[in-house]
PDBML (XML) file of the C-alpha atoms, coordinates in Angstrom:
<?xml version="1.0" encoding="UTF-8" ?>
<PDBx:datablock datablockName="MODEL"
   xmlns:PDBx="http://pdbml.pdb.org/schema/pdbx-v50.xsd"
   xmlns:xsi="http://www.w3.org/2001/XMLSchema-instance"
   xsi:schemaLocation="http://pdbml.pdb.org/schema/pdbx-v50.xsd pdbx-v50.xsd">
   <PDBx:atom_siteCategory>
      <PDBx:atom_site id="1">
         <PDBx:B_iso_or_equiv>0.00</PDBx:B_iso_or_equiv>
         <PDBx:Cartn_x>-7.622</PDBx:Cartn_x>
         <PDBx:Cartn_y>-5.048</PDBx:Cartn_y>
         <PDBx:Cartn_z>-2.192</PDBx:Cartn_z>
         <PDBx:auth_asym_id>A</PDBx:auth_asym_id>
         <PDBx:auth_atom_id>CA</PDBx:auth_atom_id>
         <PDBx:auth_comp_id>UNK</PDBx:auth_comp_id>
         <PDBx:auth_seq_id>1</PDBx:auth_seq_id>
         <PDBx:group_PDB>ATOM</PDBx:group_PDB>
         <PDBx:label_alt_id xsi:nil="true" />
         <PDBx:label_asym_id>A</PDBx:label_asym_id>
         <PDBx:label_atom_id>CA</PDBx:label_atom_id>
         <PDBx:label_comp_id>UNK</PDBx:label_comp_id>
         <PDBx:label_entity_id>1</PDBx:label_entity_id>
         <PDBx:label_seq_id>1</PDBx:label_seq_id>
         <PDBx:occupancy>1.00</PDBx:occupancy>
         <PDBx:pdbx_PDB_model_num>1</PDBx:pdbx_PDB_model_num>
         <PDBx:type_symbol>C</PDBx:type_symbol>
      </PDBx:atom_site>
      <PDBx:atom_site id="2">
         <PDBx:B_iso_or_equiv>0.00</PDBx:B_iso_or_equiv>
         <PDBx:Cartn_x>-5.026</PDBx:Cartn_x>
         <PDBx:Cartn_y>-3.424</PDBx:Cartn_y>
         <PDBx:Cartn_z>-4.188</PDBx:Cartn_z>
         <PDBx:auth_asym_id>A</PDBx:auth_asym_id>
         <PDBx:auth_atom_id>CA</PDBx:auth_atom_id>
         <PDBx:auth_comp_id>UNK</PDBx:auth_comp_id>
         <PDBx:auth_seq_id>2</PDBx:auth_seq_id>
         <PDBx:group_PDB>ATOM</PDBx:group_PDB>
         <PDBx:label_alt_id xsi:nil="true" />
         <PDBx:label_asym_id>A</PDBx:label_asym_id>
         <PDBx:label_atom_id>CA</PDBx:label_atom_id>
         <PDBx:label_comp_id>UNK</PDBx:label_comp_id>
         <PDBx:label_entity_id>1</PDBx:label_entity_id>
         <PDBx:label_seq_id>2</PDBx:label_seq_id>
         <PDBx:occupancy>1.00</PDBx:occupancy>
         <PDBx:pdbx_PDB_model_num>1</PDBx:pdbx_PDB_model_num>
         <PDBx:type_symbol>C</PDBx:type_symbol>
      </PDBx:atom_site>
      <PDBx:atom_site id="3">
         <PDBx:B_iso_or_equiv>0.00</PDBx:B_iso_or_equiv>
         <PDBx:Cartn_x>-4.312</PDBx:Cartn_x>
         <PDBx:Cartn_y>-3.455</PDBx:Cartn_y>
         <PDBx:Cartn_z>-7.910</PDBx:Cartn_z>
         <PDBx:auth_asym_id>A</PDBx:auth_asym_id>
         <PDBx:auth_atom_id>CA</PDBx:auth_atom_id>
         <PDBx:auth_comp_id>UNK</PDBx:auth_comp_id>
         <PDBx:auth_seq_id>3</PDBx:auth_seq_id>
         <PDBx:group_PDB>ATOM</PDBx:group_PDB>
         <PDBx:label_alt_id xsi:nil="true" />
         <PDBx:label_asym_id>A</PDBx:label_asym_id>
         <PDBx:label_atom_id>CA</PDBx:label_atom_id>
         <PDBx:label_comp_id>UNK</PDBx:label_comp_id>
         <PDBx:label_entity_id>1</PDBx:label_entity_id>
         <PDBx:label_seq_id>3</PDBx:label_seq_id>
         <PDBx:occupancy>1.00</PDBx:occupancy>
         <PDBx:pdbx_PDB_model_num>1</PDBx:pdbx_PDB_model_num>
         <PDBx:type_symbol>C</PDBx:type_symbol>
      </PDBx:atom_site>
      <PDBx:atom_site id="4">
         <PDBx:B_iso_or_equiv>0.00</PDBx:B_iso_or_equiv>
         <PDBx:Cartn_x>-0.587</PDBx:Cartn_x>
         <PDBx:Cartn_y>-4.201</PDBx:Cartn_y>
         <PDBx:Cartn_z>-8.819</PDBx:Cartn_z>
         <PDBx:auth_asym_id>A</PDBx:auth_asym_id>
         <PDBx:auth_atom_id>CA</PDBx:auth_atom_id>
         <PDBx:auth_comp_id>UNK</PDBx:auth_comp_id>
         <PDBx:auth_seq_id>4</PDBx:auth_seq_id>
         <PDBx:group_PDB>ATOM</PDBx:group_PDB>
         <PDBx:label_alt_id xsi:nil="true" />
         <PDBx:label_asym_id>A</PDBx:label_asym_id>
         <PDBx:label_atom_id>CA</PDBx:label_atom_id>
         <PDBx:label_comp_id>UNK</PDBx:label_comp_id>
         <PDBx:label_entity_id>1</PDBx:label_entity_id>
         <PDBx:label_seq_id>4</PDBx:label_seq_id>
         <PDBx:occupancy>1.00</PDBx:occupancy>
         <PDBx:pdbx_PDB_model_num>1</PDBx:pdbx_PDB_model_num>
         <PDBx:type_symbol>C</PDBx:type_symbol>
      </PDBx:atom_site>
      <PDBx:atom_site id="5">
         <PDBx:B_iso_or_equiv>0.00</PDBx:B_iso_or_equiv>
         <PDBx:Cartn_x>1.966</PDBx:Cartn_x>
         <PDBx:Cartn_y>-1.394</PDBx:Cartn_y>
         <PDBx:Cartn_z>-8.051</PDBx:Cartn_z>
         <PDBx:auth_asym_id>A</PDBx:auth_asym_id>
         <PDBx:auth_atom_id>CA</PDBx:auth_atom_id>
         <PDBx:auth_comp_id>UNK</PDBx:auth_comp_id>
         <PDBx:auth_seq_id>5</PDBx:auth_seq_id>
         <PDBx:group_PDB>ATOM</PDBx:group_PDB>
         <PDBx:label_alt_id xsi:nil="true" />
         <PDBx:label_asym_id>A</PDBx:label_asym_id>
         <PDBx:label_atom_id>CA</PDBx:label_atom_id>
         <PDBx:label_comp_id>UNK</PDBx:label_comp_id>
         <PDBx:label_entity_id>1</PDBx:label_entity_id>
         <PDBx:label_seq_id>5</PDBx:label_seq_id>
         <PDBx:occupancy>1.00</PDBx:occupancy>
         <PDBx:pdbx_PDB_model_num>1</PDBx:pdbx_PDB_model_num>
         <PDBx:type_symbol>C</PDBx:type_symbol>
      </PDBx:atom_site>
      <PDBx:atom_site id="6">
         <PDBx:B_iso_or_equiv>0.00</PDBx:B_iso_or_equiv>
         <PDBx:Cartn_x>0.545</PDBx:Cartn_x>
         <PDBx:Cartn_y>0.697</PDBx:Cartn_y>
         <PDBx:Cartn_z>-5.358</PDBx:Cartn_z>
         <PDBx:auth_asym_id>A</PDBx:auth_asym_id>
         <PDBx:auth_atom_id>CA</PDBx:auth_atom_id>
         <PDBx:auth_comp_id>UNK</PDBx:auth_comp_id>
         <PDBx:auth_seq_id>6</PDBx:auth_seq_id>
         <PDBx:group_PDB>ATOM</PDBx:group_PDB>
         <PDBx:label_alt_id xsi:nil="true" />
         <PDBx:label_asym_id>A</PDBx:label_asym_id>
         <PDBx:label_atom_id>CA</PDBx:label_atom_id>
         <PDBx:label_comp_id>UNK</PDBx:label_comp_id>
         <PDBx:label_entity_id>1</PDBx:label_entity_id>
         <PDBx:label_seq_id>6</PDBx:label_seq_id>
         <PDBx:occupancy>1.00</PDBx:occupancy>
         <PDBx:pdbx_PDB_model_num>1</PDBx:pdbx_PDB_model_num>
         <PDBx:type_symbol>C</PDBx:type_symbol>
      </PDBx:atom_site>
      <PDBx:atom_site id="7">
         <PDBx:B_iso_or_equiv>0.00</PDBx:B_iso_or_equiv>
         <PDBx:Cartn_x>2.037</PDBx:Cartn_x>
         <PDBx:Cartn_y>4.185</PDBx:Cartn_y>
         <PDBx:Cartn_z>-4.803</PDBx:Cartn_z>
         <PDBx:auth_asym_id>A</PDBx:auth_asym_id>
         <PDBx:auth_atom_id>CA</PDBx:auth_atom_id>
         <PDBx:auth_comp_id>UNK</PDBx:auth_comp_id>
         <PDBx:auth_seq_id>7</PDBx:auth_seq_id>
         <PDBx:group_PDB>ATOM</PDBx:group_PDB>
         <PDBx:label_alt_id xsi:nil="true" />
         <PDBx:label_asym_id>A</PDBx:label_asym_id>
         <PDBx:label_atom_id>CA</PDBx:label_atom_id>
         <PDBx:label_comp_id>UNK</PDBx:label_comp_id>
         <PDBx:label_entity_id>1</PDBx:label_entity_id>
         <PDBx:label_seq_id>7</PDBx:label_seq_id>
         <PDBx:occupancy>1.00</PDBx:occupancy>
         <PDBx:pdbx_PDB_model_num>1</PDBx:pdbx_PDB_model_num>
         <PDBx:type_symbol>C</PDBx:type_symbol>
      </PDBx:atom_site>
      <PDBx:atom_site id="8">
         <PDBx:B_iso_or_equiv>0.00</PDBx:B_iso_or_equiv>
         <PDBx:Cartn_x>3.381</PDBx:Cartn_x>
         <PDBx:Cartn_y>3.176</PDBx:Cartn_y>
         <PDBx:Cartn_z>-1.439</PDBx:Cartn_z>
         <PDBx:auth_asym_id>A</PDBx:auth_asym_id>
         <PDBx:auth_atom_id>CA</PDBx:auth_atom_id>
         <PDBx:auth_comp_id>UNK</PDBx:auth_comp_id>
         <PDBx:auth_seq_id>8</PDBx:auth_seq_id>
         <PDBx:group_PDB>ATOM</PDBx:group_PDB>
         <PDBx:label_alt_id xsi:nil="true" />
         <PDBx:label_asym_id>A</PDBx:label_asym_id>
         <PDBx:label_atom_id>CA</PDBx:label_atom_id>
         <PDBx:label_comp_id>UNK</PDBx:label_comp_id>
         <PDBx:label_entity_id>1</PDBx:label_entity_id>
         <PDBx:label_seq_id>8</PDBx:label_seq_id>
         <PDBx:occupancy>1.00</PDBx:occupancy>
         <PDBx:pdbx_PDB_model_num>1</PDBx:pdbx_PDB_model_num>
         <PDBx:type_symbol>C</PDBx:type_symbol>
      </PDBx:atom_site>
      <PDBx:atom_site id="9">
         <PDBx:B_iso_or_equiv>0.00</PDBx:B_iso_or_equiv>
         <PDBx:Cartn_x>5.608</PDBx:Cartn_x>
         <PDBx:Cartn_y>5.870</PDBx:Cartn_y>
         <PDBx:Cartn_z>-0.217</PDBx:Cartn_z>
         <PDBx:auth_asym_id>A</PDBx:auth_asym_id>
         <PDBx:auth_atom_id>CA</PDBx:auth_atom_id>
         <PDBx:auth_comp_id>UNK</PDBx:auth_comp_id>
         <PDBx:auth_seq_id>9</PDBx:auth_seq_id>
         <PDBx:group_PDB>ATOM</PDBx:group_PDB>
         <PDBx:label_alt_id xsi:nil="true" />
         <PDBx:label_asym_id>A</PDBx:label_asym_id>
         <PDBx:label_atom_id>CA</PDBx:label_atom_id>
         <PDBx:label_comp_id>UNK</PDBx:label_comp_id>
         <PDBx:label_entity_id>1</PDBx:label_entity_id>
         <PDBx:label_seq_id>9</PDBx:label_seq_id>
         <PDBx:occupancy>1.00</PDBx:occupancy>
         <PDBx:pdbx_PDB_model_num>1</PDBx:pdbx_PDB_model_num>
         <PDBx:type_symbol>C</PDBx:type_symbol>
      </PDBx:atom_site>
      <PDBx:atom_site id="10">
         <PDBx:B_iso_or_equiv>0.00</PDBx:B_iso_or_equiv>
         <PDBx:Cartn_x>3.697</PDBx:Cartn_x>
         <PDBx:Cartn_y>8.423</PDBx:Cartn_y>
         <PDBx:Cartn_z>-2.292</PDBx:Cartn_z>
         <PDBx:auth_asym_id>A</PDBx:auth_asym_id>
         <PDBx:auth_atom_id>CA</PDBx:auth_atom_id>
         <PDBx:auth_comp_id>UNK</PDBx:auth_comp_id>
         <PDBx:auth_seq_id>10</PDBx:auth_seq_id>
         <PDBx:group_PDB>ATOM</PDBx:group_PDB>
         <PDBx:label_alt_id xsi:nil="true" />
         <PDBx:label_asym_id>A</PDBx:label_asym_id>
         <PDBx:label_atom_id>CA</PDBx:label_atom_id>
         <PDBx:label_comp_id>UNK</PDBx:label_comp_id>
         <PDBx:label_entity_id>1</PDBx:label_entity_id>
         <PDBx:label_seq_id>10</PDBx:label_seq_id>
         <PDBx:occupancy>1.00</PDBx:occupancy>
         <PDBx:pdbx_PDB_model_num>1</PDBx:pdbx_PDB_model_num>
         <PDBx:type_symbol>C</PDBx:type_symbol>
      </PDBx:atom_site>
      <PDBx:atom_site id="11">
         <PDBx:B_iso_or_equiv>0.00</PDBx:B_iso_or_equiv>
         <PDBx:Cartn_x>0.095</PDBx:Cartn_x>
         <PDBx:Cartn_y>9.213</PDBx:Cartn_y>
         <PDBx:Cartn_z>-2.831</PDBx:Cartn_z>
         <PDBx:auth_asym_id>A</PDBx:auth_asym_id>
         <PDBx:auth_atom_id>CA</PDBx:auth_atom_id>
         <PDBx:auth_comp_id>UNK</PDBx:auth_comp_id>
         <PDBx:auth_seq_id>11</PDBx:auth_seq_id>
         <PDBx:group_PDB>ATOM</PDBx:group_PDB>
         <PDBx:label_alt_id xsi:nil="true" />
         <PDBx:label_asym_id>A</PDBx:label_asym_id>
         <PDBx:label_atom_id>CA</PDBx:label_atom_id>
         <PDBx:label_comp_id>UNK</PDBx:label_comp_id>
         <PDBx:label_entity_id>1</PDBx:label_entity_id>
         <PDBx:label_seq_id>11</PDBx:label_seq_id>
         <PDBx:occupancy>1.00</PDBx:occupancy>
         <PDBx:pdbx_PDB_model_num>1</PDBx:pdbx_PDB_model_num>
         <PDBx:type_symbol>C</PDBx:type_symbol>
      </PDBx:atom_site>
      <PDBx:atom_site id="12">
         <PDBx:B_iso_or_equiv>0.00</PDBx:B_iso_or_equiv>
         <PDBx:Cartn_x>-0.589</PDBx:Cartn_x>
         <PDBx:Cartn_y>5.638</PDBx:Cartn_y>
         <PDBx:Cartn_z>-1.308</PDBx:Cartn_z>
         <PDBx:auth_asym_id>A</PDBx:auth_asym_id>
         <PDBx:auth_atom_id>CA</PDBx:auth_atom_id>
         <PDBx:auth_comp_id>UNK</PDBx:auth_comp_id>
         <PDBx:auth_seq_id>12</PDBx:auth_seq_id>
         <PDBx:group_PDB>ATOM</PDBx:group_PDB>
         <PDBx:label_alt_id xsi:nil="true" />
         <PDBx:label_asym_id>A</PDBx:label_asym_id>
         <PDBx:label_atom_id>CA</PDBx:label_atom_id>
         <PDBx:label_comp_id>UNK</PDBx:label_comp_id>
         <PDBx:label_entity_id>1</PDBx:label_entity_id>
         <PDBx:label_seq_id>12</PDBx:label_seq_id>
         <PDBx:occupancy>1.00</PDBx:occupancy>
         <PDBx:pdbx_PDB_model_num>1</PDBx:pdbx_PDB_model_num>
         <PDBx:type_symbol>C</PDBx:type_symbol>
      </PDBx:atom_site>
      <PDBx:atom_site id="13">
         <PDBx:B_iso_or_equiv>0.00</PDBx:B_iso_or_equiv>
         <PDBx:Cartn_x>0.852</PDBx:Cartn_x>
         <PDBx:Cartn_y>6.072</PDBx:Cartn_y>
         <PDBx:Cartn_z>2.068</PDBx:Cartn_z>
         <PDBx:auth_asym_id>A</PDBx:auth_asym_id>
         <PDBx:auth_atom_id>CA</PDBx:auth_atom_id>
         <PDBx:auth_comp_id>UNK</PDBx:auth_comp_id>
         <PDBx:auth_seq_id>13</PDBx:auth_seq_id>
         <PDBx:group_PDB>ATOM</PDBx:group_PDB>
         <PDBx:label_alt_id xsi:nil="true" />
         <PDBx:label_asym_id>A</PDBx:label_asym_id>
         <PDBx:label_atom_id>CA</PDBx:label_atom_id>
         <PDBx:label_comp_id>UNK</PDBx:label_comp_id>
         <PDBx:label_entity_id>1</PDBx:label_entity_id>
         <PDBx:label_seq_id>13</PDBx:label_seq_id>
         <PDBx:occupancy>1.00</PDBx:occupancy>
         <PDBx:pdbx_PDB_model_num>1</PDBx:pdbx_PDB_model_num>
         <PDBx:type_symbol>C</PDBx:type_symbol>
      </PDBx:atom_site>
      <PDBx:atom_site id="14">
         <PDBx:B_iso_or_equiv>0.00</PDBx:B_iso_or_equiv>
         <PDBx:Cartn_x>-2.055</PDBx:Cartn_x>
         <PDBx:Cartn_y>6.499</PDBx:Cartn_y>
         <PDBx:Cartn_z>4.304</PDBx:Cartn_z>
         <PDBx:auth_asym_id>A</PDBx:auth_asym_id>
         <PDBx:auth_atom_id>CA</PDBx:auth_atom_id>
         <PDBx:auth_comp_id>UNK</PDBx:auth_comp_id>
         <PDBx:auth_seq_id>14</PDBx:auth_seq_id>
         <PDBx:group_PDB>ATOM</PDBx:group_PDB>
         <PDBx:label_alt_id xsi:nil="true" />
         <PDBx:label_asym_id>A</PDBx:label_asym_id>
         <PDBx:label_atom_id>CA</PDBx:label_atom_id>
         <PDBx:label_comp_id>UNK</PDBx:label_comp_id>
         <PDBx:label_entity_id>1</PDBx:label_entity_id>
         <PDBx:label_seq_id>14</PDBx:label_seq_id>
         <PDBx:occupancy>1.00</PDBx:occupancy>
         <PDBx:pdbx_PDB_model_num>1</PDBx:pdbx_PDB_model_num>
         <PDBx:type_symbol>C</PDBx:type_symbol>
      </PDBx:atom_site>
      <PDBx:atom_site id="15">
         <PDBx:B_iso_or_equiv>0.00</PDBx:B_iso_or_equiv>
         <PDBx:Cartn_x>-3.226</PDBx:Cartn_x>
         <PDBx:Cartn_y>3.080</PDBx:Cartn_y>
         <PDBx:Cartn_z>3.443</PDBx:Cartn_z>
         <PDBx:auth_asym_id>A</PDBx:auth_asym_id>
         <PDBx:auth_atom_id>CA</PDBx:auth_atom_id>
         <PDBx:auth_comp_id>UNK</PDBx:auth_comp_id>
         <PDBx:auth_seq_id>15</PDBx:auth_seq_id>
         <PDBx:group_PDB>ATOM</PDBx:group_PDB>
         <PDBx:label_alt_id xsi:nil="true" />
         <PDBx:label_asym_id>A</PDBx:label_asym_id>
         <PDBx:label_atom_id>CA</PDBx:label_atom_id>
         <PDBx:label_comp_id>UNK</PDBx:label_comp_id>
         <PDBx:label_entity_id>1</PDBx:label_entity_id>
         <PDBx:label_seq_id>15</PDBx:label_seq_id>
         <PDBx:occupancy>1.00</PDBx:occupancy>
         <PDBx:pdbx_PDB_model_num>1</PDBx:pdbx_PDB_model_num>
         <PDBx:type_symbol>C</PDBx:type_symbol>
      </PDBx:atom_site>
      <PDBx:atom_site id="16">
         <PDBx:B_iso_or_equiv>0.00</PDBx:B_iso_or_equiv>
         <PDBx:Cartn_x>-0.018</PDBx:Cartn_x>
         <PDBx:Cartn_y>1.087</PDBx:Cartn_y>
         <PDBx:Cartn_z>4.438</PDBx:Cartn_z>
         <PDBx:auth_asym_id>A</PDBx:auth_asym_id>
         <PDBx:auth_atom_id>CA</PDBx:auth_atom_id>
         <PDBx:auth_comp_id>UNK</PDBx:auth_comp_id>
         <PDBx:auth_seq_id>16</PDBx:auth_seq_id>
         <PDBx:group_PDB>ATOM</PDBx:group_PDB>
         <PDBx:label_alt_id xsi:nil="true" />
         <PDBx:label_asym_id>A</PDBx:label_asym_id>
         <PDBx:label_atom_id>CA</PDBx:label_atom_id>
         <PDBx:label_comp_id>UNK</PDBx:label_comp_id>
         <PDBx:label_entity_id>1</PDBx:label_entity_id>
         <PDBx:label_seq_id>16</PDBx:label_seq_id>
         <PDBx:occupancy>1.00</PDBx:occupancy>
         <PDBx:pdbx_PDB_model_num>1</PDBx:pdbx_PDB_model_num>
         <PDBx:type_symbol>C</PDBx:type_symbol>
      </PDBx:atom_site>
      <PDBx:atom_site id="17">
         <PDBx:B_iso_or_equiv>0.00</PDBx:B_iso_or_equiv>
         <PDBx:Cartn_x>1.744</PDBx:Cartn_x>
         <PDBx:Cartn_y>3.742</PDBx:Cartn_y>
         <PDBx:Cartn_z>6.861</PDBx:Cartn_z>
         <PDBx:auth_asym_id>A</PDBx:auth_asym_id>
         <PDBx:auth_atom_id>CA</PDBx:auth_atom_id>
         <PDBx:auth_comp_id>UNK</PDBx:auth_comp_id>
         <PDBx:auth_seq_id>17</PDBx:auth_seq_id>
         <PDBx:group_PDB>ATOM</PDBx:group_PDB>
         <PDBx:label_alt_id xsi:nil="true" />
         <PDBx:label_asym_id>A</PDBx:label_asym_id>
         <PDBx:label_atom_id>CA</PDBx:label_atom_id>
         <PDBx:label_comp_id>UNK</PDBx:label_comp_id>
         <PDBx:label_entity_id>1</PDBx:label_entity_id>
         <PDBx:label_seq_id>17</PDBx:label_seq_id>
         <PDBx:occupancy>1.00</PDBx:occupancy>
         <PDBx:pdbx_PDB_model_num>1</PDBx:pdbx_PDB_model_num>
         <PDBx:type_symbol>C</PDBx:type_symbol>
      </PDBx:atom_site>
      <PDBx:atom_site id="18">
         <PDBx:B_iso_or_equiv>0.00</PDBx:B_iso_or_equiv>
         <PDBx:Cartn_x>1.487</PDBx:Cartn_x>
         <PDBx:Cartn_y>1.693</PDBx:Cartn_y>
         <PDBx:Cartn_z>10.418</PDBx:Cartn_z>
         <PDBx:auth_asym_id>A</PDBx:auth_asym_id>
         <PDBx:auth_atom_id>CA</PDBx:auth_atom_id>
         <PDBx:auth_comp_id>UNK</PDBx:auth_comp_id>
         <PDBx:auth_seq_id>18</PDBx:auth_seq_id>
         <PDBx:group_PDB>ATOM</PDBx:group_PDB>
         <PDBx:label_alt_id xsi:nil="true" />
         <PDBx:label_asym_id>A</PDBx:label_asym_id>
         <PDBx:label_atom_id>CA</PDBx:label_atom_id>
         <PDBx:label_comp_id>UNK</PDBx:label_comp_id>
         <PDBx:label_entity_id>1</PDBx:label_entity_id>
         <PDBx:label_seq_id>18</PDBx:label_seq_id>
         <PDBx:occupancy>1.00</PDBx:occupancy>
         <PDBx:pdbx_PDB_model_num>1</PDBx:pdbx_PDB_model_num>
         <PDBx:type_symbol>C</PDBx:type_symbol>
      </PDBx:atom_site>
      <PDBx:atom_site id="19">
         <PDBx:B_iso_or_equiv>0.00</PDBx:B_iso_or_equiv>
         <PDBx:Cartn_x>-0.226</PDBx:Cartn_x>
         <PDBx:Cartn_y>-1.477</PDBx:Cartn_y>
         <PDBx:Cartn_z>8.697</PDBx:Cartn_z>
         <PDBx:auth_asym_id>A</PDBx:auth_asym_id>
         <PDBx:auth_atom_id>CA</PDBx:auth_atom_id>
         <PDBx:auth_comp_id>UNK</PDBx:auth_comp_id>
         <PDBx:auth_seq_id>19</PDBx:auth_seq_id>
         <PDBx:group_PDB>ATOM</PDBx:group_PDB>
         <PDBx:label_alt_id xsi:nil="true" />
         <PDBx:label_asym_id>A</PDBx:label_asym_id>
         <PDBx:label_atom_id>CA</PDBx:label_atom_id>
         <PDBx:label_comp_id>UNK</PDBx:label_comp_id>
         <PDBx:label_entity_id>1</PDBx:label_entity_id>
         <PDBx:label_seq_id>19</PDBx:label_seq_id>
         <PDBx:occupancy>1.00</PDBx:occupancy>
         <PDBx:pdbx_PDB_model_num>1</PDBx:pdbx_PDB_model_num>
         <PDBx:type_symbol>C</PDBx:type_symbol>
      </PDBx:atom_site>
      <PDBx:atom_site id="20">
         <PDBx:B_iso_or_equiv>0.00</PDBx:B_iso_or_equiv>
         <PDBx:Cartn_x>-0.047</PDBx:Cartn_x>
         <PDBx:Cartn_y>-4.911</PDBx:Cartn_y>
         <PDBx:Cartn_z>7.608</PDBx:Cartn_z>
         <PDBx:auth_asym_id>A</PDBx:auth_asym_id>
         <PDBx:auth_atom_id>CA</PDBx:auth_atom_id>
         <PDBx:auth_comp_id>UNK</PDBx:auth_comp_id>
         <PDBx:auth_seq_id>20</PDBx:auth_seq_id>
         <PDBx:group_PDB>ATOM</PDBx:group_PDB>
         <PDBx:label_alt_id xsi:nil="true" />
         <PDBx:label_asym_id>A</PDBx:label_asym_id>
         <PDBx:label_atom_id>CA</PDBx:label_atom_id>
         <PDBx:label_comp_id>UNK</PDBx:label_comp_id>
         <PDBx:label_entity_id>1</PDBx:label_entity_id>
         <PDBx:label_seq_id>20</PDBx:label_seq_id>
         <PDBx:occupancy>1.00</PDBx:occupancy>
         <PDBx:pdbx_PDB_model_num>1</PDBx:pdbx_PDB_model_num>
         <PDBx:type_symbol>C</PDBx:type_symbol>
      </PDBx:atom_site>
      <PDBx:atom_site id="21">
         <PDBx:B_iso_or_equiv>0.00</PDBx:B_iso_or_equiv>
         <PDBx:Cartn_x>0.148</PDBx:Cartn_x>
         <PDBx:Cartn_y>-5.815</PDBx:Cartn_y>
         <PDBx:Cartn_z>3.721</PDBx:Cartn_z>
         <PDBx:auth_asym_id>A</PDBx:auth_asym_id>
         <PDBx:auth_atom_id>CA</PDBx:auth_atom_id>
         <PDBx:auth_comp_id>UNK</PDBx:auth_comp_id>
         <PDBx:auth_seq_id>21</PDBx:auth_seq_id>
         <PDBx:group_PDB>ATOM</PDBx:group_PDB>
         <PDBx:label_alt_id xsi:nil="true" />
         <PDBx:label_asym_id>A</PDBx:label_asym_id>
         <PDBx:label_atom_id>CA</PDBx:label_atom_id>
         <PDBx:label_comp_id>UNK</PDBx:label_comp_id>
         <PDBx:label_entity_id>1</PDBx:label_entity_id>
         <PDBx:label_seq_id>21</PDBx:label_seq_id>
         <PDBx:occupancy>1.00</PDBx:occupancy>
         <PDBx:pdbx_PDB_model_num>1</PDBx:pdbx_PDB_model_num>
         <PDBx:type_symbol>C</PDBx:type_symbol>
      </PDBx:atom_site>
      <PDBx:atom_site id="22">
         <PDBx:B_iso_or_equiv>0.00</PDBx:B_iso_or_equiv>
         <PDBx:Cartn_x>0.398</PDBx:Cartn_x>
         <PDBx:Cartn_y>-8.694</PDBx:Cartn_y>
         <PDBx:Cartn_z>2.158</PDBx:Cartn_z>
         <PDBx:auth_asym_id>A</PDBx:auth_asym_id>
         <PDBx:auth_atom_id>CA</PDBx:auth_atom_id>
         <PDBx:auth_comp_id>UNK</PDBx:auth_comp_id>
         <PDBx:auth_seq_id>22</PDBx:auth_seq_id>
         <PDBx:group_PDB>ATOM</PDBx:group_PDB>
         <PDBx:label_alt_id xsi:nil="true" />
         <PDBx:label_asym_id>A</PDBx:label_asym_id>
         <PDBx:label_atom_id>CA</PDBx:label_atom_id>
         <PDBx:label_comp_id>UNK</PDBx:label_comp_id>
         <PDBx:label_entity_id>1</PDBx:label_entity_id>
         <PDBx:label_seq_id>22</PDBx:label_seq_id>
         <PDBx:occupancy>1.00</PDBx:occupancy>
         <PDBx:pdbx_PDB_model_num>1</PDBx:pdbx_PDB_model_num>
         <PDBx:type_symbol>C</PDBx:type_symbol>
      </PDBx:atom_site>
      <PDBx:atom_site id="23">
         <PDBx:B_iso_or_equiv>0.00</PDBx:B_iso_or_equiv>
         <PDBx:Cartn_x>1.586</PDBx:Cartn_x>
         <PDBx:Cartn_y>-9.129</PDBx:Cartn_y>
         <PDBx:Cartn_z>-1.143</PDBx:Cartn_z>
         <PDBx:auth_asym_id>A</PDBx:auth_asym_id>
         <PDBx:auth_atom_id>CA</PDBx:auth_atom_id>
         <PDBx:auth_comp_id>UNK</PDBx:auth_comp_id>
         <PDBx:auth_seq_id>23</PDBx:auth_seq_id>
         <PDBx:group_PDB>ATOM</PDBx:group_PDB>
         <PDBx:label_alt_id xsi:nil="true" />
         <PDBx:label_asym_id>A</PDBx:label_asym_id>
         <PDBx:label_atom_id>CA</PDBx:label_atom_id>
         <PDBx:label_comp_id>UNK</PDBx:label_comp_id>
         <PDBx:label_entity_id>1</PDBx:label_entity_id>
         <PDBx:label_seq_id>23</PDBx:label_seq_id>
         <PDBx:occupancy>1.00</PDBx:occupancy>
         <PDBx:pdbx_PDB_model_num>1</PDBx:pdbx_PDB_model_num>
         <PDBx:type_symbol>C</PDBx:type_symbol>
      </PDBx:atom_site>
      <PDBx:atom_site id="24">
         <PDBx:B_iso_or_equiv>0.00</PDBx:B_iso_or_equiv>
         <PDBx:Cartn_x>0.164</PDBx:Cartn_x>
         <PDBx:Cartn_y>-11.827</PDBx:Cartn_y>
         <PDBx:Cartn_z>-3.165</PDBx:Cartn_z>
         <PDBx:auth_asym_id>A</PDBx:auth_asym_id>
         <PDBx:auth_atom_id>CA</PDBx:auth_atom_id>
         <PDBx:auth_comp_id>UNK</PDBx:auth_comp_id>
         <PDBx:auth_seq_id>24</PDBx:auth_seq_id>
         <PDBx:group_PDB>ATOM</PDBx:group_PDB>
         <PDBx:label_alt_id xsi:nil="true" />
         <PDBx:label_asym_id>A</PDBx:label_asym_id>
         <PDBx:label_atom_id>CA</PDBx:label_atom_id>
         <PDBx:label_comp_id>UNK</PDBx:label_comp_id>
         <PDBx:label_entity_id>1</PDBx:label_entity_id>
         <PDBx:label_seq_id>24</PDBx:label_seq_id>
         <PDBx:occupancy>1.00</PDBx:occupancy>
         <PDBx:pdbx_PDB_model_num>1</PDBx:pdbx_PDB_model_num>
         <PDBx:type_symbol>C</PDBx:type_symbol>
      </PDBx:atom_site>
   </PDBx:atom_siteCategory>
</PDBx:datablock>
């Protein structure tokens, strides 16, 4: 899980680069 307002294309990539999120 992920709090509100990840750092997505930033510090955050790694985690979402190549993956699926959803967004609740």
């Amino acid at each position: 899980l992920e709090h509100a307002l990840p750092d997505v294309l930033g510090t955050d990539r790694e985690r979402f680069a190549g993956r699926h999120t959803l967004v609740v």
